[in-house]
Protein backbone atom coordinates (compact mmCIF):
# COMPACT_ATOMS: atom_id res chain seq x y z
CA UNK A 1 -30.28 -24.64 -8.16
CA UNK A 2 -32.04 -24.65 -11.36
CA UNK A 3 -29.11 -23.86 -14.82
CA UNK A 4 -31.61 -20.99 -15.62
CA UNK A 5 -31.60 -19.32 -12.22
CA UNK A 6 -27.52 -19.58 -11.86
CA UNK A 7 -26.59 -16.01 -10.94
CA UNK A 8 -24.70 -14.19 -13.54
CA UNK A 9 -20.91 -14.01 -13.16
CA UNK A 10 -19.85 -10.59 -11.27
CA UNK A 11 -19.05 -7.59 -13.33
CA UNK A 12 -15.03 -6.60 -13.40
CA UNK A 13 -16.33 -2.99 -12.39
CA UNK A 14 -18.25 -4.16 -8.99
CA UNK A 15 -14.98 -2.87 -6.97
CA UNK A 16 -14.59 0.39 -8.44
CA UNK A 17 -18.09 1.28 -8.57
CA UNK A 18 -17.68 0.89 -4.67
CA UNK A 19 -14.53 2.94 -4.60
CA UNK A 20 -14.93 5.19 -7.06
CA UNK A 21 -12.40 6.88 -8.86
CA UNK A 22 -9.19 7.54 -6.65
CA UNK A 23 -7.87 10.82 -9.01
CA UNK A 24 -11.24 12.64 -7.59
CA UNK A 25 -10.50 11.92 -3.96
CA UNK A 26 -10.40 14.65 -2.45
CA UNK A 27 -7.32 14.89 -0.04
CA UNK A 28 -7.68 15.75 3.53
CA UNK A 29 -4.76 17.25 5.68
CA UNK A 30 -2.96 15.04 8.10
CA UNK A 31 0.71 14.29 9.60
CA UNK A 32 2.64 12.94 7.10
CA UNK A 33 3.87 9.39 7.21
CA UNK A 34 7.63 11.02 8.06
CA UNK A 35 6.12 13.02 10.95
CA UNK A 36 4.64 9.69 12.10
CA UNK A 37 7.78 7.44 11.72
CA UNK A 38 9.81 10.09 13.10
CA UNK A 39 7.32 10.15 16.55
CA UNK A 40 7.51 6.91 17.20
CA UNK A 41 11.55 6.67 16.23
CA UNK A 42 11.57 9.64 19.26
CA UNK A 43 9.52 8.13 21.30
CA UNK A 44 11.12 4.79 21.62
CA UNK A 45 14.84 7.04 22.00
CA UNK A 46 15.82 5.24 18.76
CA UNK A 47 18.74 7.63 16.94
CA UNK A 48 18.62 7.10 13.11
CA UNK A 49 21.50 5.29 13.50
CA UNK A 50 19.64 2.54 15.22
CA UNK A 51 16.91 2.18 13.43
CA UNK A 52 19.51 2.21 10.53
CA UNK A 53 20.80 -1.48 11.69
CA UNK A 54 17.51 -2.31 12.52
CA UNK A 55 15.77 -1.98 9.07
CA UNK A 56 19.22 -2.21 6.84
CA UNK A 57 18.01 1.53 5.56
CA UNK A 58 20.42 3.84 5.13
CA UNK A 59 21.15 6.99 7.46
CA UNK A 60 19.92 9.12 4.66
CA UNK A 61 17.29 7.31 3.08
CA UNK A 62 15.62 7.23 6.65
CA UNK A 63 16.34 11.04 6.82
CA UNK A 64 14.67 11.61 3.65
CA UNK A 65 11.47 9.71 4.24
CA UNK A 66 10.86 11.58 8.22
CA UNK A 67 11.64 14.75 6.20
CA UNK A 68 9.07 14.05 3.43
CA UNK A 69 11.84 14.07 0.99
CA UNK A 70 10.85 10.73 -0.26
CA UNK A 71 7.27 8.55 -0.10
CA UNK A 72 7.79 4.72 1.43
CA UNK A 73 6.82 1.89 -0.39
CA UNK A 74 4.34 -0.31 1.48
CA UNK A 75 7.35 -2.72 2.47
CA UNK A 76 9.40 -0.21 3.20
CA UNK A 77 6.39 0.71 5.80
CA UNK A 78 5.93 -2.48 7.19
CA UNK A 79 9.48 -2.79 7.54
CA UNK A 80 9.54 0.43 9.76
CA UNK A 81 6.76 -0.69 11.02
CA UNK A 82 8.79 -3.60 12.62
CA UNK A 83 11.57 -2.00 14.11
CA UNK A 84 9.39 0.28 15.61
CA UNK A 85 6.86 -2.19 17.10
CA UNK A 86 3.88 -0.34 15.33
CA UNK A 87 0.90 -1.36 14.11
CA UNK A 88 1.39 -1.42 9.94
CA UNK A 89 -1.74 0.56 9.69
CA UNK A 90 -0.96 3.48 12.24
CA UNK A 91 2.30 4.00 9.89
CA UNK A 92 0.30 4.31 7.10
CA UNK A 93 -3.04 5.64 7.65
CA UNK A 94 -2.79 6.79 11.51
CA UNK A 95 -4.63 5.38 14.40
CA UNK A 96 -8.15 4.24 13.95
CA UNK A 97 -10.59 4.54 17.25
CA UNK A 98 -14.26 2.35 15.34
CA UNK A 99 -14.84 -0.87 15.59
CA UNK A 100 -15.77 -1.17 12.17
CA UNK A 101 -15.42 1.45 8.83
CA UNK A 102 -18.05 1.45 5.93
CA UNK A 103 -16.42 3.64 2.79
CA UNK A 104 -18.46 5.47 0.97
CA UNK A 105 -17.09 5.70 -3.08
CA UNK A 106 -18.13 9.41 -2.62
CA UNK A 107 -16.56 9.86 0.74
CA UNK A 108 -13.34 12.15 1.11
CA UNK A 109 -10.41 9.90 2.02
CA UNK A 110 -6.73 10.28 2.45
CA UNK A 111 -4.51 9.86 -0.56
CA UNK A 112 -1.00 9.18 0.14
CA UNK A 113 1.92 8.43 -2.81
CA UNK A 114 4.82 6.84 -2.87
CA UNK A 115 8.42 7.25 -4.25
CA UNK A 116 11.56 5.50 -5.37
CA UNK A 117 14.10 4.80 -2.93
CA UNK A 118 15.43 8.49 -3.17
CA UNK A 119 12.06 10.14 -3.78
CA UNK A 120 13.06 10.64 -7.74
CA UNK A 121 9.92 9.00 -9.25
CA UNK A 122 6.32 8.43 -7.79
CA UNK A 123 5.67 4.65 -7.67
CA UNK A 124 2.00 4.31 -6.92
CA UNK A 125 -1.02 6.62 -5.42
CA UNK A 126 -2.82 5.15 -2.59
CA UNK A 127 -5.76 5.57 -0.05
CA UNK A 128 -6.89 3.40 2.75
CA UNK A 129 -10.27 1.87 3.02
CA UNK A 130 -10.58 1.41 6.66
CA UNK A 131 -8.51 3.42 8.10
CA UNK A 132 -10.96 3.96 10.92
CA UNK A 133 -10.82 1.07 12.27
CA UNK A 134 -8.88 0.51 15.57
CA UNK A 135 -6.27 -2.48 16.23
CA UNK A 136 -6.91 -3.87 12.56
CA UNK A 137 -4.03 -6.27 10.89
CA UNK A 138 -4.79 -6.24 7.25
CA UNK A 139 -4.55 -2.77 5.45
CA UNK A 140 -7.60 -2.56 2.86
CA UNK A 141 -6.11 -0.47 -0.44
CA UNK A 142 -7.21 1.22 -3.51
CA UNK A 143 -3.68 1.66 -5.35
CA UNK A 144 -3.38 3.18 -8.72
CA UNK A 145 -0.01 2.09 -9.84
CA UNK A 146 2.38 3.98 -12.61
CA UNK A 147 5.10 1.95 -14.49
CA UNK A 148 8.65 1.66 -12.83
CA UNK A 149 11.37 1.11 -14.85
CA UNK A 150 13.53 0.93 -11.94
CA UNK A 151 12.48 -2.40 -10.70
CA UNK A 152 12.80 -2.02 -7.19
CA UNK A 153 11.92 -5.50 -6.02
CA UNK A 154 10.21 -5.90 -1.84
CA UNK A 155 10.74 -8.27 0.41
CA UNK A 156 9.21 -8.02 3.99
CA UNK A 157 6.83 -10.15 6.50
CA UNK A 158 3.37 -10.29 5.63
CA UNK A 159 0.64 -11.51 3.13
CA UNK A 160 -0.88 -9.55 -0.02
CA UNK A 161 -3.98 -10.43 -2.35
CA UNK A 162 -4.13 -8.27 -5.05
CA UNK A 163 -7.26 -7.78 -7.29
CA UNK A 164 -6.66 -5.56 -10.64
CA UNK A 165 -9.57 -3.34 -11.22
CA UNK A 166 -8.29 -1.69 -14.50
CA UNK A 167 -5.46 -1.33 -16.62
CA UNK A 168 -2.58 -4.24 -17.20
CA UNK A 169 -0.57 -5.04 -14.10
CA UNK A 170 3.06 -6.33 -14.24
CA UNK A 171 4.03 -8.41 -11.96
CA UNK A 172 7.44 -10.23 -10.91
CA UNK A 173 7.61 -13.36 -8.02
CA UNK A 174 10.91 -14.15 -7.41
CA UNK A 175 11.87 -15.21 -11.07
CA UNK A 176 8.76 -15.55 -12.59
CA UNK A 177 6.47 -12.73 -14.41
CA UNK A 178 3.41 -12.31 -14.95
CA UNK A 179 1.01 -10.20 -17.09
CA UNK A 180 -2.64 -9.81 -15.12
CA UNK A 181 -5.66 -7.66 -16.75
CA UNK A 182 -9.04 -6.48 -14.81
CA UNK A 183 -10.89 -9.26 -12.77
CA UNK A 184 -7.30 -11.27 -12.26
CA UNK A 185 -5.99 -11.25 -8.68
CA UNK A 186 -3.10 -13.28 -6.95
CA UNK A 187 -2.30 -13.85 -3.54
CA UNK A 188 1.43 -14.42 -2.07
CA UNK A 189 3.73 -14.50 0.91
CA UNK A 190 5.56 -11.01 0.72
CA UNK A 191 8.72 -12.61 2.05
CA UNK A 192 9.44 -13.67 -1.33
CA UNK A 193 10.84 -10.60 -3.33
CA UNK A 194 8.24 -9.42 -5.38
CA UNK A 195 7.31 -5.83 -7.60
CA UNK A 196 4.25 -5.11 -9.29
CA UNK A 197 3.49 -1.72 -11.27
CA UNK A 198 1.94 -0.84 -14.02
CA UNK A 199 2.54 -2.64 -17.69
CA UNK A 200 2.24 0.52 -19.44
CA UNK A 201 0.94 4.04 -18.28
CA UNK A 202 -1.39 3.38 -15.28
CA UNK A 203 -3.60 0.60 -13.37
CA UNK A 204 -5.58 0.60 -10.70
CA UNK A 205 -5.50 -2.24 -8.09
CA UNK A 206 -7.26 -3.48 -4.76
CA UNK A 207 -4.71 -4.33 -2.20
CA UNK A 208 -5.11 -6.10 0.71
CA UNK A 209 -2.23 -6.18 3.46
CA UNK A 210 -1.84 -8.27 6.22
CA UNK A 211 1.98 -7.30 8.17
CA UNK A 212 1.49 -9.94 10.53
């Protein structure tokens, strides 16, 4: 290819002119991701107890989450996930029944959030991007992160790539931190412990999920 007819690079914004912006989602009204996790606990005649030594979860923190007191974290949900030989995707976004899901950036979608370990804080704001899709393995995200002081690190099976559409992004692998702005991504094995959030105020990420 000729220098002078080299595409030009791709504009930062190309994601989130696709996606839109997730605070005007509109929010649509489905079983909560307690009343799901608390199905398929019942289902499989799991008590709490069980899926207690299962996950490593406490009694209550389980109780809190079926009751909607507190929000998983994505790990947490692909933890559950696990022990409850789920798809990741029907935990988070329910069951799709498509072969394939085109999102509109103007579409209504699902928003869910998610909370500290004892629902005290919300974490992140997320919706799915695909969630019609039947028997998928990776979990598609738009996730607008808040700062957490808390630093609540995950660890659980799986792969993430993570692409930072605006805002600064903190992020912490094992030891090592990291400071990524719009256009950076990074791509890791979740079984090494890992937290990302927001540097300061808000960002707004692209988050893709595979629970293997």
């Amino acid at each position: 290819m000729d220098n002078n007819e080299r595409k030009p690079p791709m504009n930062v914004d190309y994601f989130e002119n696709l996606t839109g912006d997730i605070s005007k989602v509109h929010e649509e009204p489905m079983e909560g991701i307690g009343e799901r996790i608390r199905n398929l606990r019942e289902a499989k005649n799991l008590s709490l107890e069980a899926l207690s030594k299962l996950t490593g979860f406490e009694i209550e923190f389980l109780k809190d989450i079926e009751s909607d007191k507190a929000q998983p974290q994505l790990g947490t949900a692909i933890k559950l996930s696990k022990a409850l030989d789920s798809a990741f995707g029907r935990l988070v976004s329910g069951v799709g029944n498509k072969l394939y899901s085109i999102t509109r950036k103007d579409e209504a979608a699902t928003v869910s959030r998610s909370t500290s370990h004892k629902g005290q804080k919300e974490i992140y704001t997320y919706k799915s991007l695909a969630p019609e899709v039947k028997g998928r393995h990776m979990e598609a995200l738009i996730v607008r992160l808040k700062e957490n002081p808390d630093e609540e690190m995950s660890v659980h099976e799986g792969e993430e790539f993570i692409y930072v559409l605006s805002g600064l992004v903190s992020l912490q692998i094992g030891a090592d931190v990291f400071q990524l702005n719009p256009g950076d991504s990074v791509y890791y094995l979740s079984t090494t412990p890992h937290l990302i959030a927001a540097a300061k105020d808000e960002a707004t990420i692209l988050a893709v999920l595979y629970s293997g």
